[in-house]
Protein backbone atom coordinates (compact mmCIF):
# COMPACT_ATOMS: atom_id res chain seq x y z
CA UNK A 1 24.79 33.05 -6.31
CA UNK A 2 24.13 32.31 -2.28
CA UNK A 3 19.86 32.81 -3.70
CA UNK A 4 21.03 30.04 -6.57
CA UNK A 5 21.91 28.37 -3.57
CA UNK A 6 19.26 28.52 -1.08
CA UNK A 7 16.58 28.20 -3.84
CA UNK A 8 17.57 24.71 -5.28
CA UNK A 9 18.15 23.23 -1.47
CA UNK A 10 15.03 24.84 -0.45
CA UNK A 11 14.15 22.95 -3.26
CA UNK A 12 15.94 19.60 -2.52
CA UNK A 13 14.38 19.81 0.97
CA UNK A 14 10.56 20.33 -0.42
CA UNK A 15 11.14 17.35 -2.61
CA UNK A 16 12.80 15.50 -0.12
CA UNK A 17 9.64 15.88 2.33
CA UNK A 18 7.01 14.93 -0.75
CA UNK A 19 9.47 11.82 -1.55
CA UNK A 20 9.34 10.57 2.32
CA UNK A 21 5.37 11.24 2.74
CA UNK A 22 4.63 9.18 -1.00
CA UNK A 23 7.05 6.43 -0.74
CA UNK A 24 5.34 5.65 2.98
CA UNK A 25 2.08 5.30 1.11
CA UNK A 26 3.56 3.03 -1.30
CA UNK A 27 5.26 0.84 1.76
CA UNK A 28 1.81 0.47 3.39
CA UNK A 29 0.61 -0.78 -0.10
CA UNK A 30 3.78 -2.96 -0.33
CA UNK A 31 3.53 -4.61 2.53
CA UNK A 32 0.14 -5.69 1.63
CA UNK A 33 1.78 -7.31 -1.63
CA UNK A 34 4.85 -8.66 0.59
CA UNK A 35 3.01 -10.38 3.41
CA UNK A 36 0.73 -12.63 0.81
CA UNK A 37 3.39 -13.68 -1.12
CA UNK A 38 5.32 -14.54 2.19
CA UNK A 39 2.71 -16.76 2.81
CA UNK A 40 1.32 -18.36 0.27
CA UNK A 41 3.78 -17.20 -3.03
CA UNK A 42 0.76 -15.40 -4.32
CA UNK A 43 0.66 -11.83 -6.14
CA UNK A 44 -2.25 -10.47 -5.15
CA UNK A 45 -3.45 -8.09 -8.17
CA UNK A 46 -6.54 -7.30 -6.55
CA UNK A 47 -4.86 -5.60 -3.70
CA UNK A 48 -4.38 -1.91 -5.52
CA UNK A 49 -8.44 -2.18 -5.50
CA UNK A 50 -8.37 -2.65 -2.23
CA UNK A 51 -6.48 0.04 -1.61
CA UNK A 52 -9.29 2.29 -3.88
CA UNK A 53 -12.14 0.83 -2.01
CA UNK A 54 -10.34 2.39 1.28
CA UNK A 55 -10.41 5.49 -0.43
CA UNK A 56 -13.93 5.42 -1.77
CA UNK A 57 -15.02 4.20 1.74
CA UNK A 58 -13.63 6.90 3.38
CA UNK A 59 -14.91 9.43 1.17
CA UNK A 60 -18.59 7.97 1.12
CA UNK A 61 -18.79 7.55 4.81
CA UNK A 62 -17.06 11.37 5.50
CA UNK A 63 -19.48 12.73 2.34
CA UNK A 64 -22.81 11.33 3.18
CA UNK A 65 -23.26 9.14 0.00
CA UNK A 66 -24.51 6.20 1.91
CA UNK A 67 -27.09 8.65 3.21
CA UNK A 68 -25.28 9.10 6.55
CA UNK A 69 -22.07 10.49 7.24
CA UNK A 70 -19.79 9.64 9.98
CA UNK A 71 -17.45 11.62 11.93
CA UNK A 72 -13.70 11.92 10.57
CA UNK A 73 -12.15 9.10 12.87
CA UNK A 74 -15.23 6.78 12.69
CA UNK A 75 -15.23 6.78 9.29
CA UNK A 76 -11.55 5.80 8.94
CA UNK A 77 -11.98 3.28 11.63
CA UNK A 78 -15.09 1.59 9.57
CA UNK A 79 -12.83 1.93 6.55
CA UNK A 80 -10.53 0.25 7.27
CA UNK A 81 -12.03 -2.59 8.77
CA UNK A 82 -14.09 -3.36 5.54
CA UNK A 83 -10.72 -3.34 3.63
CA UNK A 84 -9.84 -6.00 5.84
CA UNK A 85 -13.06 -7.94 6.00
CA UNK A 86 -12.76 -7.42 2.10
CA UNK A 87 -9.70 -9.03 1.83
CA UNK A 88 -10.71 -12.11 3.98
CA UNK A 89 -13.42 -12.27 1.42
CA UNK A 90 -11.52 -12.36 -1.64
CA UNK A 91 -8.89 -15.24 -0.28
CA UNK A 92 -12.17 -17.25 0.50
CA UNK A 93 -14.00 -16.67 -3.04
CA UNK A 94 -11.11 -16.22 -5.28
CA UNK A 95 -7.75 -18.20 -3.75
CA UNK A 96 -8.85 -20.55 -1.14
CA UNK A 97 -10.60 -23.05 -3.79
CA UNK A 98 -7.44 -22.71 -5.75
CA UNK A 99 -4.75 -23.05 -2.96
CA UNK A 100 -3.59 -26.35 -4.84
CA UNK A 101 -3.71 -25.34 -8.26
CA UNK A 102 -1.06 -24.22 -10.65
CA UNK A 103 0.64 -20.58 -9.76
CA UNK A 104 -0.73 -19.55 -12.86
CA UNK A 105 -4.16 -19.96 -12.07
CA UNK A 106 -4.14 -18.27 -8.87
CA UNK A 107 -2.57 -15.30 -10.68
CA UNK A 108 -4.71 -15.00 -13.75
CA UNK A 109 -7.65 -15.25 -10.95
CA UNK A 110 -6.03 -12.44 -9.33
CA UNK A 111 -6.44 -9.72 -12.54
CA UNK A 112 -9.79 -10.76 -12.80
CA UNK A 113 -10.65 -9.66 -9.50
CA UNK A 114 -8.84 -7.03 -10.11
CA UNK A 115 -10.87 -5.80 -12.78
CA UNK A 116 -14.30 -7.12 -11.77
CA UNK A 117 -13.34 -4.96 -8.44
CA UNK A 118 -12.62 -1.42 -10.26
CA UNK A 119 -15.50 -2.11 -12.65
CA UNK A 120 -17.92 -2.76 -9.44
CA UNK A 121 -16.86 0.63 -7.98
CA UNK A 122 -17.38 2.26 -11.64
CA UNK A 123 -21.01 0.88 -11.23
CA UNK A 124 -21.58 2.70 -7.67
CA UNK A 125 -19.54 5.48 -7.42
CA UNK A 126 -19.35 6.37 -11.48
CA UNK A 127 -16.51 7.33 -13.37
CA UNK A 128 -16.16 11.05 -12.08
CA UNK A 129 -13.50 11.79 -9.92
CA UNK A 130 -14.91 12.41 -6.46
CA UNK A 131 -13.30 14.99 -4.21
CA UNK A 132 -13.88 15.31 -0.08
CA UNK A 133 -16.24 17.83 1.06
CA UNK A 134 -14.03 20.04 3.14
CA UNK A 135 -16.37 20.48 5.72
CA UNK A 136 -15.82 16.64 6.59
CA UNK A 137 -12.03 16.92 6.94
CA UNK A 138 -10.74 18.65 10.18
CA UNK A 139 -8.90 22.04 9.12
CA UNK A 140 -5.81 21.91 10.43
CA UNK A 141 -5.06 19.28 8.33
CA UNK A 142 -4.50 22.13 5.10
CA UNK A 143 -2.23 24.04 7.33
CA UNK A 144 1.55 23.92 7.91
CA UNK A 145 2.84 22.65 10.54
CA UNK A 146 6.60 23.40 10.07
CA UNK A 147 7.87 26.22 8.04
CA UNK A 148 11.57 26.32 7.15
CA UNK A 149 12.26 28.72 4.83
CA UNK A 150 10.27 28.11 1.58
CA UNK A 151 10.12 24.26 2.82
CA UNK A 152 6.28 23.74 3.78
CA UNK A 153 5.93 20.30 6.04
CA UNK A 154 2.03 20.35 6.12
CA UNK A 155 -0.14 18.54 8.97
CA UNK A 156 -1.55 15.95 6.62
CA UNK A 157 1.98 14.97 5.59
CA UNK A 158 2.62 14.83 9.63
CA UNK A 159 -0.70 12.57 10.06
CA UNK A 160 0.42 10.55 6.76
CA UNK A 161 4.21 9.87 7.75
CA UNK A 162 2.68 8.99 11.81
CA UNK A 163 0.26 6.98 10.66
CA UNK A 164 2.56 4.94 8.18
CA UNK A 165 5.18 4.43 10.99
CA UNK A 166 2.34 3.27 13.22
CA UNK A 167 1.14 0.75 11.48
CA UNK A 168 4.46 -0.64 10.72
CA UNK A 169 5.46 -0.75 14.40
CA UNK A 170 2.03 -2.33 14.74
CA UNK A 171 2.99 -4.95 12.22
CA UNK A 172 6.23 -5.72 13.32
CA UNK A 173 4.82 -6.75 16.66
CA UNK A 174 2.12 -8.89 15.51
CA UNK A 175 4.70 -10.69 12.95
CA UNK A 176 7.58 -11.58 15.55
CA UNK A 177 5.57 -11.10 19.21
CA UNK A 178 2.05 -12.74 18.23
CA UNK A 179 0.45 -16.17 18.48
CA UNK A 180 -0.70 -15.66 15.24
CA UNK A 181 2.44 -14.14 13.89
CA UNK A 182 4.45 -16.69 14.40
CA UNK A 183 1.90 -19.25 12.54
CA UNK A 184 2.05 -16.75 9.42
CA UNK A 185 6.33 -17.26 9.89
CA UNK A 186 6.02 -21.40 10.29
CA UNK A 187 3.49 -21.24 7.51
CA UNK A 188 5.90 -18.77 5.50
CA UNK A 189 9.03 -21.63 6.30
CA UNK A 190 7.13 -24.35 5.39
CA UNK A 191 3.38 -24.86 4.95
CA UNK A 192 2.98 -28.30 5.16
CA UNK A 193 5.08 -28.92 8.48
CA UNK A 194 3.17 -25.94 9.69
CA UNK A 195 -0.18 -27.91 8.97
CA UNK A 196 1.09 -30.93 10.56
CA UNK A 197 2.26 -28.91 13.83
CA UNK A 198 -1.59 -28.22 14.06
CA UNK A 199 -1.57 -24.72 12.39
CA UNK A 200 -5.03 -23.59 10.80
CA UNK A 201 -3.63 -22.39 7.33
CA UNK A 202 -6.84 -21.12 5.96
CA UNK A 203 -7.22 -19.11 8.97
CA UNK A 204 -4.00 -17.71 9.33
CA UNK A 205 -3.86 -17.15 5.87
CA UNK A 206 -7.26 -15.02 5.81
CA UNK A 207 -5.42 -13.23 9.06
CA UNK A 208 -3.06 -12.59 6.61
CA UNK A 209 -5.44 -11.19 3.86
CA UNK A 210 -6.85 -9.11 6.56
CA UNK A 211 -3.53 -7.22 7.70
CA UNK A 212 -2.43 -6.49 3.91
CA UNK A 213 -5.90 -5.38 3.32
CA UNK A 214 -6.32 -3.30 6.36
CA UNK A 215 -2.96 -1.54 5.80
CA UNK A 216 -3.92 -0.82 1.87
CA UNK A 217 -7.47 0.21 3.20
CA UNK A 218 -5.58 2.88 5.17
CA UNK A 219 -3.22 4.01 2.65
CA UNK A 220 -6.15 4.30 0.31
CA UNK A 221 -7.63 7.13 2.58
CA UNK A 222 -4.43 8.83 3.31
CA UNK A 223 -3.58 9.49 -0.59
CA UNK A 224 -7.40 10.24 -1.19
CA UNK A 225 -7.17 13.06 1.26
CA UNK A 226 -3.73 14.10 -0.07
CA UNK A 227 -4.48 14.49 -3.77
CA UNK A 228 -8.52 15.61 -2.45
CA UNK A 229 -9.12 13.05 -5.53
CA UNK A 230 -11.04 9.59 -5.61
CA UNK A 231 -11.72 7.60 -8.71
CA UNK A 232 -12.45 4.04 -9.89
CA UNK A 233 -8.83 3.47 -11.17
CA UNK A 234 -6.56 4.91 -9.17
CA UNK A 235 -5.97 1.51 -7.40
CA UNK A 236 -4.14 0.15 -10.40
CA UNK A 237 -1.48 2.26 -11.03
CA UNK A 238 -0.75 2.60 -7.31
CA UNK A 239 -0.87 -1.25 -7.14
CA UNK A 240 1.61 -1.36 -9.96
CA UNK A 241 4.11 0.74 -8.20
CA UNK A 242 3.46 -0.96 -4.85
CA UNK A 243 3.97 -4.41 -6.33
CA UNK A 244 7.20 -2.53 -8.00
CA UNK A 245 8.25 -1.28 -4.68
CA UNK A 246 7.76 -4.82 -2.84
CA UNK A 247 10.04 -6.32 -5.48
CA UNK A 248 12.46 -3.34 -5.46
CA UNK A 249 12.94 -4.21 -1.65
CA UNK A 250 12.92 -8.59 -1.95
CA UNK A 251 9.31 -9.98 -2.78
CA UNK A 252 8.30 -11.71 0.59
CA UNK A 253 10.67 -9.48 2.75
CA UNK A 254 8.69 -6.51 4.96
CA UNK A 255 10.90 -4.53 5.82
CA UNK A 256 12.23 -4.72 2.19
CA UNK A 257 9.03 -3.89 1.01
CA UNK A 258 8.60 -0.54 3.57
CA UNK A 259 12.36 0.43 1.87
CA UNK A 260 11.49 -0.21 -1.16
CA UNK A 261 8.68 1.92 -1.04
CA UNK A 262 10.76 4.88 0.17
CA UNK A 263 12.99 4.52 -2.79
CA UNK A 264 10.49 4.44 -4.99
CA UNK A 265 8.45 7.59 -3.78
CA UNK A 266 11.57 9.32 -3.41
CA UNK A 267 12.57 8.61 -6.98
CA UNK A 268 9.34 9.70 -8.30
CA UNK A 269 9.06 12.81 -7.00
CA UNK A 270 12.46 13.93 -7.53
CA UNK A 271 12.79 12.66 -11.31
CA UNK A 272 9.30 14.49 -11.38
CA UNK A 273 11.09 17.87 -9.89
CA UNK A 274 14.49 17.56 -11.71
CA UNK A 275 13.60 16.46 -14.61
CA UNK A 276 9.96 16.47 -15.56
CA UNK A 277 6.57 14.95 -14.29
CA UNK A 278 6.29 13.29 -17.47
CA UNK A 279 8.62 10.69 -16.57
CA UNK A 280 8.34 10.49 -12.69
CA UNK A 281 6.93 6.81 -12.93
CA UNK A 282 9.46 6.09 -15.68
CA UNK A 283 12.48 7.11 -13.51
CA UNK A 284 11.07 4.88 -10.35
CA UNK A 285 10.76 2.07 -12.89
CA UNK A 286 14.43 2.64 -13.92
CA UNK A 287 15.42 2.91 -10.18
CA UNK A 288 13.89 -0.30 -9.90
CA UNK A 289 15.48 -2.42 -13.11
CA UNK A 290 18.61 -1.23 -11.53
CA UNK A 291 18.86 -2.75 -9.05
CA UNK A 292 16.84 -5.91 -9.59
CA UNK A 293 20.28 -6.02 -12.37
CA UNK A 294 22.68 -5.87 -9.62
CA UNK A 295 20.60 -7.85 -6.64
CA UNK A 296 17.82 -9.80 -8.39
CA UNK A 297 15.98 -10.88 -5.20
CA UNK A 298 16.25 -7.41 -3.94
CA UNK A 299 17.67 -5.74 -1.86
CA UNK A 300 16.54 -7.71 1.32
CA UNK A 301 15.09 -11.16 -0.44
CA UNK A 302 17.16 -14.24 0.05
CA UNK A 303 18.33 -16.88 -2.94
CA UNK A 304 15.40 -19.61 -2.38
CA UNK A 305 16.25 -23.15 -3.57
CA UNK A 306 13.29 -25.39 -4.98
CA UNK A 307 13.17 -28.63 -2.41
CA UNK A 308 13.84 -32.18 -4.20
């Protein structure tokens, strides 16, 4: 009975530490999702690929496939600020022309890029999944670095969960103690008072672009090292459940979307170890419906009023 016991909350605990370590991956994608639509009331589709280009980037840089490799930190470093200089790209050839146009424009523009992005990386990294040598990735990484019992808390999941909370903190501060933070919040309130105040919306929305990008960028190479497993997709079920998470926690809302991002990779995994893997994304899904039911902004988005 007391090994009953022990087994199912050494059990609880294991899940509980995979829950934590995926649901901060999907907040880093979320907030990505969040901070656009904050902005400018755009879904940006094309952000799961950005979160797959971090990946691939990181891997080709680490790997050698460019035909030089980098060391570990470098490479993340460059990685990550391509994501971002990628995302400044896409606002300026895919939304900026259509900043006026109808919603539905902007969005069907979106899944284009979306697919015109994972079919680009299909053309130079293939369709084979691509794994990291393990000479590029510093070894202590694979070991544990707590040990509770049969509870494993490895260093990756240490570097994953540190760099997640990092970031965030990062974030916070440029939102609410930054020049340019505070144009992304005016613009956010109300874009055309914003514009009139003297605020550069293109470029603070680009900023924008750039943050969300960067953070997916990152999140991209964390889950690429996790799983050891790159491929040309992987950005668009991630982005899915990201976008799902952002919603979960009030579209438009950060720390909403870093919560809802938590609940979602907690539900996952633990539908996935109660029940079955099978219906892991299922469950998060259902997790989600829920409580868009009860609180259909979410569970930190305001009631928004259209303006006469």
């Amino acid at each position: 009975m007391l090994t009953a016991i022990f087994e199912q909350s050494s059990l609880f605990l294991q899940q509980l530490v995979n829950g934590i370590t995926l649901g901060s991956i999907y907040a880093l994608i979320a907030v990505g999702y969040t901070m656009v639509y904050g902005v400018i009331q755009l879904i940006n589709f094309a952000h799961g690929e950005i979160y797959m280009l971090g990946a691939f980037l990181g891997f080709s840089l680490l790997s050698g496939f460019f035909g030089f490799g980098l060391p570990f930190g470098l490479a993340v470093a460059v990685s990550v600020v391509v994501c971002a200089l990628a995302g400044v790209l896409l606002d300026i050839v895919a939304y900026r022309p259509l900043r006026r146009a109808p919603r539905l424009a902007a969005l069907i523009t979106a899944i284009g890029m979306s697919i015109f992005l994972q079919n680009l990386a299909l053309l130079i990294w293939g369709g084979q999944i691509q794994s990291f040598p393990q000479h590029t990735i510093p070894p202590f990484l694979g070991e544990p670095a707590l040990l509770l019992g049969d509870v494993v808390v490895s260093w990756l999941q240490v570097v994953i969960l540190t760099t997640a909370i990092f970031l965030m903190l990062a974030l916070h501060l440029i939102v609410h103690y930054s020049r340019i933070g505070r144009a992304m919040r005016a613009i956010a309130q109300d874009k055309t008072a914003a514009s009139l105040m003297g605020v550069d919306v293109d470029r603070v929305v680009s900023y924008t672009f750039a943050l969300g990008s960067g953070l997916g960028g990152a999140a991209g190479i964390l889950v690429g090292l996790y799983y050891n497993a790159v491929y040309p997709t992987m950005g668009y079920f991630a982005g899915i459940k990201a976008f799902a998470a952002a919603v979960l926690g009030g579209i438009g809302s950060i720390p909403g979307a870093i919560l809802g991002g938590g609940i979602l990779g907690l539900a996952e995994v633990f539908g996935g170890g109660y029940i079955s893997s099978s219906y892991s994304n299922g469950i998060a899904y259902a997790v989600m419906i829920l409580v868009i039911l009860v609180k259909p902004t979410g569970l930190f988005g305001r009631q928004q009023r259209d303006k006469a």
